[in-house]
PDB file of N, CA and C in Angstrom:
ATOM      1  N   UNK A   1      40.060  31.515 -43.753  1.00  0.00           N
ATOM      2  CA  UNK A   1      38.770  31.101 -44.268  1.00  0.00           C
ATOM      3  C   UNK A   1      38.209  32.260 -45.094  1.00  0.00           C
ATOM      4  N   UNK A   2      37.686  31.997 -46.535  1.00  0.00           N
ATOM      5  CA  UNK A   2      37.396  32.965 -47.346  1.00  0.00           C
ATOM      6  C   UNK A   2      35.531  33.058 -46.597  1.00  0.00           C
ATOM      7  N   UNK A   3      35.148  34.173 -46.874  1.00  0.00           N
ATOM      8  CA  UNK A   3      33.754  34.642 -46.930  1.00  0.00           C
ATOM      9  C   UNK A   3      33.078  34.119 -47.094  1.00  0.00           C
ATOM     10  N   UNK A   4      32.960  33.419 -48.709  1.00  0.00           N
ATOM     11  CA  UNK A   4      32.061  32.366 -48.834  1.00  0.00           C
ATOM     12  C   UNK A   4      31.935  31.024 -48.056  1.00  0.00           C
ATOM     13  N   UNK A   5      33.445  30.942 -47.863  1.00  0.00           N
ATOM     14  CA  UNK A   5      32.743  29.586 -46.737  1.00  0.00           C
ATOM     15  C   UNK A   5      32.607  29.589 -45.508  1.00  0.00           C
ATOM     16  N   UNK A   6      32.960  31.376 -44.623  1.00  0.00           N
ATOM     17  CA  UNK A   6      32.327  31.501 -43.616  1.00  0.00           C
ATOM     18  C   UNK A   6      30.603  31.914 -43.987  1.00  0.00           C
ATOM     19  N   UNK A   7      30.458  32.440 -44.905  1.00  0.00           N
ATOM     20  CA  UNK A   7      28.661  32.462 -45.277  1.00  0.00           C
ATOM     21  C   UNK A   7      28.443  31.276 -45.214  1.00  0.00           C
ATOM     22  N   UNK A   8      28.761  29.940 -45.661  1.00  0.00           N
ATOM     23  CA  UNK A   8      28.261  29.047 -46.429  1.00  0.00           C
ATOM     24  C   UNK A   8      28.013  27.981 -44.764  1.00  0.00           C
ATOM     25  N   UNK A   9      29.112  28.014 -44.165  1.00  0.00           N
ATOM     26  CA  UNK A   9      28.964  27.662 -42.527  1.00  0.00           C
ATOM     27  C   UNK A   9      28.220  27.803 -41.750  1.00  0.00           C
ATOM     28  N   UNK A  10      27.833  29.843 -41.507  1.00  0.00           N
ATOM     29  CA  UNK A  10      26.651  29.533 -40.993  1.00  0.00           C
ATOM     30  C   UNK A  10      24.950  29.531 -41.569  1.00  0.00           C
ATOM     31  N   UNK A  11      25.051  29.531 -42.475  1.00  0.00           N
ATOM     32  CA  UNK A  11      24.231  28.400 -43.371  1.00  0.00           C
ATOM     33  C   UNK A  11      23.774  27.653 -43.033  1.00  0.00           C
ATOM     34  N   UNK A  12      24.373  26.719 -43.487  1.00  0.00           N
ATOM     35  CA  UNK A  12      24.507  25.324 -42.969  1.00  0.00           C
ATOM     36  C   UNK A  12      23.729  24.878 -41.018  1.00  0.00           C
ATOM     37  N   UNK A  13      24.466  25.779 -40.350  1.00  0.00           N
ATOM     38  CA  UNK A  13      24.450  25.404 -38.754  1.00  0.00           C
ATOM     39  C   UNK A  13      22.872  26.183 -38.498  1.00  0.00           C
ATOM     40  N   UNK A  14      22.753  27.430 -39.567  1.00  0.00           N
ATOM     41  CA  UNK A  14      21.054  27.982 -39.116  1.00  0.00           C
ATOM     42  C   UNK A  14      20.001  26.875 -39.599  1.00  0.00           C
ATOM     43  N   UNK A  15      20.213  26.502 -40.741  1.00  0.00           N
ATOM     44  CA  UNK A  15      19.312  25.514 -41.365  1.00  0.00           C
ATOM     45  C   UNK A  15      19.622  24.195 -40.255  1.00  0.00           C
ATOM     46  N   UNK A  16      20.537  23.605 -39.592  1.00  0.00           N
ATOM     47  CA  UNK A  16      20.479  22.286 -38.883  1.00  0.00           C
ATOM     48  C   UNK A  16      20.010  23.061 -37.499  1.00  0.00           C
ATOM     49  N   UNK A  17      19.887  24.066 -36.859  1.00  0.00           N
ATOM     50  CA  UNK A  17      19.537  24.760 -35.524  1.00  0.00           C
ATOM     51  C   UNK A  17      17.374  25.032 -36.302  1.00  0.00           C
ATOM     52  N   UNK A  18      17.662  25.371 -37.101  1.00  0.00           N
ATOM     53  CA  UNK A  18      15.854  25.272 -37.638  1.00  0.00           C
ATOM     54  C   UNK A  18      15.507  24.205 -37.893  1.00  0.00           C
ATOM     55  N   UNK A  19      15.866  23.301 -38.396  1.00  0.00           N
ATOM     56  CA  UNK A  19      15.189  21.552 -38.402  1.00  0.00           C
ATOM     57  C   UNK A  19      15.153  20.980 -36.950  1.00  0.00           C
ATOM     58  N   UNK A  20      16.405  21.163 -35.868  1.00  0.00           N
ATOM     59  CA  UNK A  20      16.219  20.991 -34.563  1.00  0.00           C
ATOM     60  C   UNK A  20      15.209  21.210 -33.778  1.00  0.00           C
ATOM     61  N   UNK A  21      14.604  22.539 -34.264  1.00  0.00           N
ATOM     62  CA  UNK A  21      13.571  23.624 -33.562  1.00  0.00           C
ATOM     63  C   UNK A  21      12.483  23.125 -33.946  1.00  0.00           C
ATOM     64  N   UNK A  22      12.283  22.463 -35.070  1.00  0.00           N
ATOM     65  CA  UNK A  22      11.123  22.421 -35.702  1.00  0.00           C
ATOM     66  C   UNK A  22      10.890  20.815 -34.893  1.00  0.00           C
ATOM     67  N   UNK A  23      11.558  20.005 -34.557  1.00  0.00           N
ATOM     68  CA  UNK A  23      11.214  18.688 -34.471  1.00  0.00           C
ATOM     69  C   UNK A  23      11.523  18.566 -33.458  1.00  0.00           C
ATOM     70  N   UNK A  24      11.806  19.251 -32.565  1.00  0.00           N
ATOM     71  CA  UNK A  24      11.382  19.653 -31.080  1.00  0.00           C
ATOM     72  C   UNK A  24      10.723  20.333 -30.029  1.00  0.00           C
ATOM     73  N   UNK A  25      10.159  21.176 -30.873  1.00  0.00           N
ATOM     74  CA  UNK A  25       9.524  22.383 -30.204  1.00  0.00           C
ATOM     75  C   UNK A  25       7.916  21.846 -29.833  1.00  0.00           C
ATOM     76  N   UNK A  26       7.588  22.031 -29.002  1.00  0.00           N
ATOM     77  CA  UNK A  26       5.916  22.005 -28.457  1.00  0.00           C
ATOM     78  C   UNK A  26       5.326  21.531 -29.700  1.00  0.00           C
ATOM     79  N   UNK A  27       4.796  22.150 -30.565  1.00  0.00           N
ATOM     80  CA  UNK A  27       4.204  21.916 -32.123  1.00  0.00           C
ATOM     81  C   UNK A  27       4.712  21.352 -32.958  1.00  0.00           C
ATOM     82  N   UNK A  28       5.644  20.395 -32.669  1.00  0.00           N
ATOM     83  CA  UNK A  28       6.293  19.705 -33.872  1.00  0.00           C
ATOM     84  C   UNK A  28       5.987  19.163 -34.017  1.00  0.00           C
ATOM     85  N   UNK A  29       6.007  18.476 -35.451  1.00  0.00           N
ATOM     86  CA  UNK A  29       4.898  17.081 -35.871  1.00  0.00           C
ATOM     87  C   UNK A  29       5.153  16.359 -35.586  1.00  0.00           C
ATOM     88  N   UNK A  30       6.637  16.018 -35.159  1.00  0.00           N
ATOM     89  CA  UNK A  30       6.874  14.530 -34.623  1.00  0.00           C
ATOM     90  C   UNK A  30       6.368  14.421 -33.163  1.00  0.00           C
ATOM     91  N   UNK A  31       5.355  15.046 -32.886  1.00  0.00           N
ATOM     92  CA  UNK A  31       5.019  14.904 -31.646  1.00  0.00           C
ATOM     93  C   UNK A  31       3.817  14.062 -32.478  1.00  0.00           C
ATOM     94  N   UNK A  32       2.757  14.606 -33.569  1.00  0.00           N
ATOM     95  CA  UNK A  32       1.646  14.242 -34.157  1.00  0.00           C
ATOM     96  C   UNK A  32       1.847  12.474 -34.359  1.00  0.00           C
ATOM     97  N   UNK A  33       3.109  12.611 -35.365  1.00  0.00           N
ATOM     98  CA  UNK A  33       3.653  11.259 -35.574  1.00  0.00           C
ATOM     99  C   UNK A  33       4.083  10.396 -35.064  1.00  0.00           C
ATOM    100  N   UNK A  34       3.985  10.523 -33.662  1.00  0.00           N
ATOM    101  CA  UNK A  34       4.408   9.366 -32.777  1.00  0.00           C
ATOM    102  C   UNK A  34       3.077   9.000 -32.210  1.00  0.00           C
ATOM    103  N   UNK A  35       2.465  10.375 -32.334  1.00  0.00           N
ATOM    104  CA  UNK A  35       1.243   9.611 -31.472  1.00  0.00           C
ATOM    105  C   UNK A  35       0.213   9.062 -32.090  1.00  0.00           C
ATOM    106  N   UNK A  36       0.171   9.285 -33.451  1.00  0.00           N
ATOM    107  CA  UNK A  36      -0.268   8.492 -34.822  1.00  0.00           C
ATOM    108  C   UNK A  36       0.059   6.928 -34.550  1.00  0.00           C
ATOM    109  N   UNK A  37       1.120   6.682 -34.522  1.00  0.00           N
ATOM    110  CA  UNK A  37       2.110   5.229 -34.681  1.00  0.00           C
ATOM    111  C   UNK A  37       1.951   4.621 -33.447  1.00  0.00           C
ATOM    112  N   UNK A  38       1.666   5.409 -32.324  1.00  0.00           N
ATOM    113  CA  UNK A  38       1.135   4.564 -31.157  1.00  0.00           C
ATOM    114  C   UNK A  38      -0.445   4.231 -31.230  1.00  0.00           C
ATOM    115  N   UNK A  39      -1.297   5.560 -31.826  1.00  0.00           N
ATOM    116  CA  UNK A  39      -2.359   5.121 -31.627  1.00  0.00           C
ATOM    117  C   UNK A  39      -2.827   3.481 -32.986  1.00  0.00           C
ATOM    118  N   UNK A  40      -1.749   3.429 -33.815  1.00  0.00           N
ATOM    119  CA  UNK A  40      -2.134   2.421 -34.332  1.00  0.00           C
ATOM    120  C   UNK A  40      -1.936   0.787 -34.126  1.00  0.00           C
ATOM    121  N   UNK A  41      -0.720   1.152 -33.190  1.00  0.00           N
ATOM    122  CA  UNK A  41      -0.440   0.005 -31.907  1.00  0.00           C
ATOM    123  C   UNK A  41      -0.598   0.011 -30.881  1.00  0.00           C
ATOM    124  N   UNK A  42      -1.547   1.136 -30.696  1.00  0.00           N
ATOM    125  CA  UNK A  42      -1.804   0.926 -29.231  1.00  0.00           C
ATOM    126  C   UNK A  42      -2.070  -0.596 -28.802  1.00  0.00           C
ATOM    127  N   UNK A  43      -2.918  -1.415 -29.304  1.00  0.00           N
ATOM    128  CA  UNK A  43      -3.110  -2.866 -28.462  1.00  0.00           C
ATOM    129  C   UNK A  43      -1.626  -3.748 -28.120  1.00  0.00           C
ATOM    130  N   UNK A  44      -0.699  -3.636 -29.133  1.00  0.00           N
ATOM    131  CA  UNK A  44      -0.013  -4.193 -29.512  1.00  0.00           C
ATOM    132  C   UNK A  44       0.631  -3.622 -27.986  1.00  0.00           C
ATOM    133  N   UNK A  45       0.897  -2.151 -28.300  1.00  0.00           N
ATOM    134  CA  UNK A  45       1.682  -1.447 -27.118  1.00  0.00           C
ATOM    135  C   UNK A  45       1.360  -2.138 -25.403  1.00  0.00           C
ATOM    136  N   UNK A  46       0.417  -2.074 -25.802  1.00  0.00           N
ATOM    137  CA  UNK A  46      -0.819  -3.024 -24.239  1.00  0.00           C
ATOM    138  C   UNK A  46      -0.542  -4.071 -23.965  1.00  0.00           C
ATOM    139  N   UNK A  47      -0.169  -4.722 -24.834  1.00  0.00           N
ATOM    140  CA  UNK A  47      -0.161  -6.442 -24.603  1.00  0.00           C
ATOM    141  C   UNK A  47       1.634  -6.536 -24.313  1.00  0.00           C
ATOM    142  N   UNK A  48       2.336  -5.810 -24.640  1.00  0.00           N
ATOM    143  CA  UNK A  48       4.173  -5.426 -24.376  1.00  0.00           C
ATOM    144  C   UNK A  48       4.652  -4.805 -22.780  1.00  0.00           C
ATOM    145  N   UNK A  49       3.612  -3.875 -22.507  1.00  0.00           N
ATOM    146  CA  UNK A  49       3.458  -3.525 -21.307  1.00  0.00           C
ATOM    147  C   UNK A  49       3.103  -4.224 -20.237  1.00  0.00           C
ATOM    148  N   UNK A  50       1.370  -4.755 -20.488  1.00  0.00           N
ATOM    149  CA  UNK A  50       1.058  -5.908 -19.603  1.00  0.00           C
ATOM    150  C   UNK A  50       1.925  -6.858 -18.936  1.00  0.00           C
ATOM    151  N   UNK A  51       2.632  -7.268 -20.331  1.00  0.00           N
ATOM    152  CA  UNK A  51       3.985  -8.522 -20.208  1.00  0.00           C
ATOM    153  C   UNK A  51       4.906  -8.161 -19.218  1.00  0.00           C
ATOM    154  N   UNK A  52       5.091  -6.935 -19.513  1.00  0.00           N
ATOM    155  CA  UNK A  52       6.360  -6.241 -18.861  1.00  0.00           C
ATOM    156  C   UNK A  52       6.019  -6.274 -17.135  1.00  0.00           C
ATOM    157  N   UNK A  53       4.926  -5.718 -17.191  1.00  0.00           N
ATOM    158  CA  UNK A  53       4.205  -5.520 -15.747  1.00  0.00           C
ATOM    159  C   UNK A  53       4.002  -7.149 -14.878  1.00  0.00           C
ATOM    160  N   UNK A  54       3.029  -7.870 -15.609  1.00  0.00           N
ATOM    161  CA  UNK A  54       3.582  -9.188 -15.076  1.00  0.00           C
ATOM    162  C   UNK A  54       4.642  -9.512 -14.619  1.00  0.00           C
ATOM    163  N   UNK A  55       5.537  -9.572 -15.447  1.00  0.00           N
ATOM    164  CA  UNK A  55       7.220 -10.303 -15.006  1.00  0.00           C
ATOM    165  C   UNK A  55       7.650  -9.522 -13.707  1.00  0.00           C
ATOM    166  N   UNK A  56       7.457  -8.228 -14.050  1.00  0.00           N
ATOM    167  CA  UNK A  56       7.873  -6.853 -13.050  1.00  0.00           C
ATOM    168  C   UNK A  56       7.165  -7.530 -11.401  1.00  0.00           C
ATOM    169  N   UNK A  57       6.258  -7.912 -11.598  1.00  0.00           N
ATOM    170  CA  UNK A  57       5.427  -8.205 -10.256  1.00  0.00           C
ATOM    171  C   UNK A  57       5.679  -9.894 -10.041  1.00  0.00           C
ATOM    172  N   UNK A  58       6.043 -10.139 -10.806  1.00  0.00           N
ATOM    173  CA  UNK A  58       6.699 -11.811 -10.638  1.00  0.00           C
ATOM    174  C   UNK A  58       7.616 -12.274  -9.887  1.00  0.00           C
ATOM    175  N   UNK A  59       8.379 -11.027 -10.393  1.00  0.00           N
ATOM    176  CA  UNK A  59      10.145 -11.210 -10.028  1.00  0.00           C
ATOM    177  C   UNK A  59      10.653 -11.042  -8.523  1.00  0.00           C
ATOM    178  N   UNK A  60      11.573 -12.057  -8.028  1.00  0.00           N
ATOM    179  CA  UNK A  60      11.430 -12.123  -6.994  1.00  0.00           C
ATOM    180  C   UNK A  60      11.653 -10.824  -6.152  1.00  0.00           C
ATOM    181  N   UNK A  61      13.151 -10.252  -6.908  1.00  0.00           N
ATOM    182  CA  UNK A  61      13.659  -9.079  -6.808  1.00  0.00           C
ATOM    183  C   UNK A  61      12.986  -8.192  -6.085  1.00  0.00           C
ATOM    184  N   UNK A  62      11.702  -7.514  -6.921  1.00  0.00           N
ATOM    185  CA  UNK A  62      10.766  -6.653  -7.409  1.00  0.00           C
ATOM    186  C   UNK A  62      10.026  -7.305  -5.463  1.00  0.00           C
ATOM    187  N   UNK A  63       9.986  -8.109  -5.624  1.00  0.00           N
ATOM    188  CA  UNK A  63       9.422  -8.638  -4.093  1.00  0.00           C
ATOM    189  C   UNK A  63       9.537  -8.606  -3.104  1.00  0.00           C
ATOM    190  N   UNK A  64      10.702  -8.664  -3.146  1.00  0.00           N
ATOM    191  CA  UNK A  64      11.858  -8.170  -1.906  1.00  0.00           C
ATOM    192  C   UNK A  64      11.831  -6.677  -1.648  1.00  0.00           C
ATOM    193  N   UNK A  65      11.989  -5.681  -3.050  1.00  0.00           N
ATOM    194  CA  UNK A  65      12.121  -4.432  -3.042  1.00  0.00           C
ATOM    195  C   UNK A  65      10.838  -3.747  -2.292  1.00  0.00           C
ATOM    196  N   UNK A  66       9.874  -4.208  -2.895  1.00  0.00           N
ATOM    197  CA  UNK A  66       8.505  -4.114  -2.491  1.00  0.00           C
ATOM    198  C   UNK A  66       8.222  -3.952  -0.752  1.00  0.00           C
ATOM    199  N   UNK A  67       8.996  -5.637  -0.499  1.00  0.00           N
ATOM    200  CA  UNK A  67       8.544  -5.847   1.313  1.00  0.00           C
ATOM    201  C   UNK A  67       9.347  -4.918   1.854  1.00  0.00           C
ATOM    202  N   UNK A  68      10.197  -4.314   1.276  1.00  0.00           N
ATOM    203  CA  UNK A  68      11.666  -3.897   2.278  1.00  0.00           C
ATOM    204  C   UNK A  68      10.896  -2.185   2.306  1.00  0.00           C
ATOM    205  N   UNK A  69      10.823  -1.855   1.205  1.00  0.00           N
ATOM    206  CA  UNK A  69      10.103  -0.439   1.346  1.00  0.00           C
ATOM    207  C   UNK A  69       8.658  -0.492   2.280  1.00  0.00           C
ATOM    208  N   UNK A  70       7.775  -1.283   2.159  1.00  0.00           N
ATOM    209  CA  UNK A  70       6.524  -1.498   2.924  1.00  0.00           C
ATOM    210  C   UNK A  70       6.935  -1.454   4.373  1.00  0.00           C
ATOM    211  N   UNK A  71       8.004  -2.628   4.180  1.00  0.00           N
ATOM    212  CA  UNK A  71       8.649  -3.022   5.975  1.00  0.00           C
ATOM    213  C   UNK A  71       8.646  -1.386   6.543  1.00  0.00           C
ATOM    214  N   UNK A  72       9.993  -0.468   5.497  1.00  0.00           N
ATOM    215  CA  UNK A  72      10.638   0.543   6.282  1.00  0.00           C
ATOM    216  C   UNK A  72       9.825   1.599   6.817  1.00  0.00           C
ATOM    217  N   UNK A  73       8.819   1.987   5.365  1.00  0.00           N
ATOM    218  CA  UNK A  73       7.466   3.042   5.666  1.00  0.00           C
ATOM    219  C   UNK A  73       6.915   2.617   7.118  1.00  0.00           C
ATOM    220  N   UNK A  74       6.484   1.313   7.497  1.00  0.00           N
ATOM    221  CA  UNK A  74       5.378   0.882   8.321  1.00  0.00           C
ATOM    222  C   UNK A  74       6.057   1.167   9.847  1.00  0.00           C
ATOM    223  N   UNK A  75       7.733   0.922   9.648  1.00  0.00           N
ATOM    224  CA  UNK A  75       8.659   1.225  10.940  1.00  0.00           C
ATOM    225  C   UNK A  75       9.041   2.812  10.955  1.00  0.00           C
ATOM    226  N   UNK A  76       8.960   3.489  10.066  1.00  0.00           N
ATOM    227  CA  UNK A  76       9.056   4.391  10.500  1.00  0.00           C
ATOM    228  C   UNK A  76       7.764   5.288  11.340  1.00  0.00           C
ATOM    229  N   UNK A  77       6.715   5.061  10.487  1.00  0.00           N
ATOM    230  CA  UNK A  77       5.550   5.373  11.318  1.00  0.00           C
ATOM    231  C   UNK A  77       5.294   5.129  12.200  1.00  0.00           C
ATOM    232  N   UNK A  78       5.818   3.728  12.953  1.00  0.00           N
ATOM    233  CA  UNK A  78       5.749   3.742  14.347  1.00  0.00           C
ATOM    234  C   UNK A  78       6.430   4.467  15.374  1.00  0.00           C
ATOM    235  N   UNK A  79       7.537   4.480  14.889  1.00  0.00           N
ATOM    236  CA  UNK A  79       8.475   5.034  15.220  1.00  0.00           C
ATOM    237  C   UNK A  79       8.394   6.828  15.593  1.00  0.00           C
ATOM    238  N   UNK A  80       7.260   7.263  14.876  1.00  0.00           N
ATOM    239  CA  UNK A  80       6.954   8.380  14.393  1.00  0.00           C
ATOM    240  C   UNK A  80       6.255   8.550  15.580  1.00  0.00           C
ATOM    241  N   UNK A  81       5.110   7.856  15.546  1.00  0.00           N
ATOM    242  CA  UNK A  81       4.209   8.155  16.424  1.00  0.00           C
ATOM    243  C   UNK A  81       4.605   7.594  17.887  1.00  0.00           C
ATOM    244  N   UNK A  82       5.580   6.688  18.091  1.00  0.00           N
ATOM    245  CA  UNK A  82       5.638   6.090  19.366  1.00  0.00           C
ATOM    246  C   UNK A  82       6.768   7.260  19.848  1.00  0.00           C
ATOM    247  N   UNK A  83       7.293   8.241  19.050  1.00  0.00           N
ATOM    248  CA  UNK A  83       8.181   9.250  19.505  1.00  0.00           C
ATOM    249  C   UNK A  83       7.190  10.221  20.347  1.00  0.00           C
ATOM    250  N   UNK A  84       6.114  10.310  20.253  1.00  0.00           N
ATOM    251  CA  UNK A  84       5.369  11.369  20.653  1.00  0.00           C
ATOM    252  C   UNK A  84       4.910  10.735  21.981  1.00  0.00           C
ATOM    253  N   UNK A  85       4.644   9.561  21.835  1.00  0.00           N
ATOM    254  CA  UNK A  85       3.516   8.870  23.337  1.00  0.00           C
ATOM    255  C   UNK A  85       5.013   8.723  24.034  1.00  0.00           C
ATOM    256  N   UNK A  86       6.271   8.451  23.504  1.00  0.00           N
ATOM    257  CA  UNK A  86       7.597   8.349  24.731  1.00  0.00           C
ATOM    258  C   UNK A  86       7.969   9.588  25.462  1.00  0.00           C
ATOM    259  N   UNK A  87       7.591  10.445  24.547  1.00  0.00           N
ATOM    260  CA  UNK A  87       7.296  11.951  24.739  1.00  0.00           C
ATOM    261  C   UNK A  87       6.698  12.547  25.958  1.00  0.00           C
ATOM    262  N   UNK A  88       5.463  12.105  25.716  1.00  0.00           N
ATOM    263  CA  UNK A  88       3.999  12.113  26.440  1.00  0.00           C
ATOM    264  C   UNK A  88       4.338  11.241  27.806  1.00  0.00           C
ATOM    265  N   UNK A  89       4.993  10.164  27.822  1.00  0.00           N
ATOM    266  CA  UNK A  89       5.092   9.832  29.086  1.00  0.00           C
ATOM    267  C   UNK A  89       6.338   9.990  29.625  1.00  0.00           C
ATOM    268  N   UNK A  90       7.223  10.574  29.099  1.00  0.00           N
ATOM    269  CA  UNK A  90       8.308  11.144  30.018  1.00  0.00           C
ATOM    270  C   UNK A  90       8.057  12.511  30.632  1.00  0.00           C
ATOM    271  N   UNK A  91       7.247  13.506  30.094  1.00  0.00           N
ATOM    272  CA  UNK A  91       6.584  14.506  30.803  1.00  0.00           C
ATOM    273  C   UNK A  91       5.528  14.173  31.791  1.00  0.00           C
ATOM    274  N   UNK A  92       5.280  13.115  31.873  1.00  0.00           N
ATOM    275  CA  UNK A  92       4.506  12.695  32.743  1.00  0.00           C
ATOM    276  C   UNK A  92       5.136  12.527  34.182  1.00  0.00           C
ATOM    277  N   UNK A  93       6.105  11.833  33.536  1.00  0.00           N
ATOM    278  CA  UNK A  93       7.174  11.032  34.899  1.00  0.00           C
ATOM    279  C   UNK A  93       7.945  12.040  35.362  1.00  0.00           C
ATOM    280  N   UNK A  94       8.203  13.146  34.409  1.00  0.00           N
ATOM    281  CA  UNK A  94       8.891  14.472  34.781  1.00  0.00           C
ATOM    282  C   UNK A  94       8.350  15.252  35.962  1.00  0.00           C
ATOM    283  N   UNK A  95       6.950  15.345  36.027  1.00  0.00           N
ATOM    284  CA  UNK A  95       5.652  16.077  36.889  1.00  0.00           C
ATOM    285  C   UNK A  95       5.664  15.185  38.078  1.00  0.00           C
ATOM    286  N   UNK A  96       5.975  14.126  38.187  1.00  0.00           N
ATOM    287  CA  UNK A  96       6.126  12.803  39.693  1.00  0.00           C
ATOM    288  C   UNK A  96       7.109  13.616  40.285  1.00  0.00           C
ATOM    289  N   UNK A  97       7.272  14.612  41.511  1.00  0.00           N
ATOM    290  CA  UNK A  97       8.456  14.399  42.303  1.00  0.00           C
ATOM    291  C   UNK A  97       9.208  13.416  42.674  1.00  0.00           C
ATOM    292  N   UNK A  98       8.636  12.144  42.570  1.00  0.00           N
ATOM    293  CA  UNK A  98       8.894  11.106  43.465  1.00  0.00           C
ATOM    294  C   UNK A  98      10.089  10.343  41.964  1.00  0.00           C
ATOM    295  N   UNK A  99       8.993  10.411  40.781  1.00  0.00           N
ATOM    296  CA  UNK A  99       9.760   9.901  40.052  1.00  0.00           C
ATOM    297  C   UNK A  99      11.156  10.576  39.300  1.00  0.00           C
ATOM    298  N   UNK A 100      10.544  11.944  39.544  1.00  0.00           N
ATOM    299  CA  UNK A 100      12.048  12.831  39.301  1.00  0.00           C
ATOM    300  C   UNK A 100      12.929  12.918  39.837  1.00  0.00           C
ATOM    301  N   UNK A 101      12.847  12.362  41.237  1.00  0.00           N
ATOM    302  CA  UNK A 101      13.873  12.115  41.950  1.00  0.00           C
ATOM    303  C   UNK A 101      15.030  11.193  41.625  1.00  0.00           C
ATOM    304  N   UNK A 102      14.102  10.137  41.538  1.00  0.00           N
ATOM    305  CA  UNK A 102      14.597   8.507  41.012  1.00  0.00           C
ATOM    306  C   UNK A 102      15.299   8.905  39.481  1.00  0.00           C
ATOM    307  N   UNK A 103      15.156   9.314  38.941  1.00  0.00           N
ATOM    308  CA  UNK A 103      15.451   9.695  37.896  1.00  0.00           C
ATOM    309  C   UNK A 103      16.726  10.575  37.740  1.00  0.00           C
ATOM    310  N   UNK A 104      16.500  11.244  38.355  1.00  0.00           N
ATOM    311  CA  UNK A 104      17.864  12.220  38.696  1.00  0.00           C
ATOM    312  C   UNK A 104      19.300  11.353  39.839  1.00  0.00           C
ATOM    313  N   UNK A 105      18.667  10.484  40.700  1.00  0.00           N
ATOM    314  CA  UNK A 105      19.508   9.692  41.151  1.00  0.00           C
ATOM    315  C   UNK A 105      19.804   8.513  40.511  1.00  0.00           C
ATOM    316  N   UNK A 106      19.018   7.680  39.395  1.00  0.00           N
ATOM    317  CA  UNK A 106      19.902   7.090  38.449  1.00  0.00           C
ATOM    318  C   UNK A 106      21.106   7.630  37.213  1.00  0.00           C
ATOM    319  N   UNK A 107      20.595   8.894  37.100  1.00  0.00           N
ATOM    320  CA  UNK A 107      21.865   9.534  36.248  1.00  0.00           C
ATOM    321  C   UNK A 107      22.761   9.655  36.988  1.00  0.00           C
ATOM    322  N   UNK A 108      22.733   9.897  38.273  1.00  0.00           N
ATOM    323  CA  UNK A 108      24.074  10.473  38.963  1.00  0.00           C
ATOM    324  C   UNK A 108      24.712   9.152  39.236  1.00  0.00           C
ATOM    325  N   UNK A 109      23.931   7.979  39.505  1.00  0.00           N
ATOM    326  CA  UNK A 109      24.868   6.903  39.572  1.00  0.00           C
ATOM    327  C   UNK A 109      25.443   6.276  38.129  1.00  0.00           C
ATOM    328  N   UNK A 110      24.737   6.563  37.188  1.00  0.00           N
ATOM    329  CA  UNK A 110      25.198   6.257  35.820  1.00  0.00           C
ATOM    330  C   UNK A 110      26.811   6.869  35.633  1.00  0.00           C
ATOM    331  N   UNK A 111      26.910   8.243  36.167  1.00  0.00           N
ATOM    332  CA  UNK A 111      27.674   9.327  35.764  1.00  0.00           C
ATOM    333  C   UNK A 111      28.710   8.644  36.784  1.00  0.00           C
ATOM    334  N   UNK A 112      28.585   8.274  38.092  1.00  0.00           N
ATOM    335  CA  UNK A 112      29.425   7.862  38.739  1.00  0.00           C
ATOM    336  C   UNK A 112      30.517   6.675  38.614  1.00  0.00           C
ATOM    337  N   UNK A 113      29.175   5.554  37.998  1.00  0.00           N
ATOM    338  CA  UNK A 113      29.492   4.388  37.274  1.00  0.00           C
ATOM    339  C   UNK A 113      30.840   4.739  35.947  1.00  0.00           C
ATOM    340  N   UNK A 114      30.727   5.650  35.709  1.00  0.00           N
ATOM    341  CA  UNK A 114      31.228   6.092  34.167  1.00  0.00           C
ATOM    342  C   UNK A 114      32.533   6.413  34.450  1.00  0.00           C
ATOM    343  N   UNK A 115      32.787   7.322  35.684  1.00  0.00           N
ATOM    344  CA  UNK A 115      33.572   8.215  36.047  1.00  0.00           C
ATOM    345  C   UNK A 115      34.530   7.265  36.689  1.00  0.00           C
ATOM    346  N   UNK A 116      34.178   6.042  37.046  1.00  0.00           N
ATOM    347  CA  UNK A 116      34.721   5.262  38.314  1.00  0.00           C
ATOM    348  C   UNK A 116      35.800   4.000  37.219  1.00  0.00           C
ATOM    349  N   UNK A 117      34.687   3.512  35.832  1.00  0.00           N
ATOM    350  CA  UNK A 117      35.383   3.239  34.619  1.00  0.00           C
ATOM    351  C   UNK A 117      36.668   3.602  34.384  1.00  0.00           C
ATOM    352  N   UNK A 118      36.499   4.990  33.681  1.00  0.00           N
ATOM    353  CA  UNK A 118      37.593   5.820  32.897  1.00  0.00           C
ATOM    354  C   UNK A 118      38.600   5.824  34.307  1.00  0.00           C
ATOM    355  N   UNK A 119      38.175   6.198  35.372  1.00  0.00           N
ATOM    356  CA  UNK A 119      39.735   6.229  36.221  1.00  0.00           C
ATOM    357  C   UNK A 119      40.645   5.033  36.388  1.00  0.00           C
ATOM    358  N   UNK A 120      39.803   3.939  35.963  1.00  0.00           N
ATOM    359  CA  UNK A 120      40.070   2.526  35.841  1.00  0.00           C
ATOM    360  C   UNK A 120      41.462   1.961  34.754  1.00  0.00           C
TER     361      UNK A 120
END
């Protein structure tokens, strides 16, 4: 490659890397010019959206997606909070001698139950 057309190359790639810069950067006008061209459709833009939003809330899909996320949020929160009161009353039943007993003698028959299985 002769000189001139390695000069002439990057040339070329500084001038297409400065038009890039310019029509992308924070201050570029095509930021001005879009928002020119919207603000002159904005209604137009409104009435495309609206549409969009309607159908969006129409659709059965969108309905389903809707209940299933509502459903899961609403179960997990219970879930959330009923972890704490199962919590709350197993330390309770923990503090019963009477019930810690019972408690400790259903595991051991669980464990026995288990043990009596597998030798099976």
């Amino acid at each position: 490659m002769t000189v001139e057309a390695e000069v002439l190359r990057e040339v070329k790639k500084a001038i297409s890397e400065s038009i890039r810069t310019s029509l992308t950067s924070y201050n570029s006008p095509m930021i001005k010019l879009v928002t020119s061209v919207v603000d002159n459709h904005g209604q137009e833009l409104k009435a495309i959206m609206d549409e969009a939003m309607v159908a969006t809330i129409n659709a059965e899909d969108f309905k389903v997606m809707v209940r299933e996320a509502f459903t899961h949020k609403i179960a997990k929160l219970m879930v959330e909070k009923m972890d704490g009161a199962t919590e709350k009353r197993i330390n309770e039943l923990r503090s019963d001698p009477v019930m810690k007993a019972k408690m400790i003698m259903a595991i051991e028959t669980i464990v026995k139950d288990v043990g009596k299985t597998a030798a099976e």
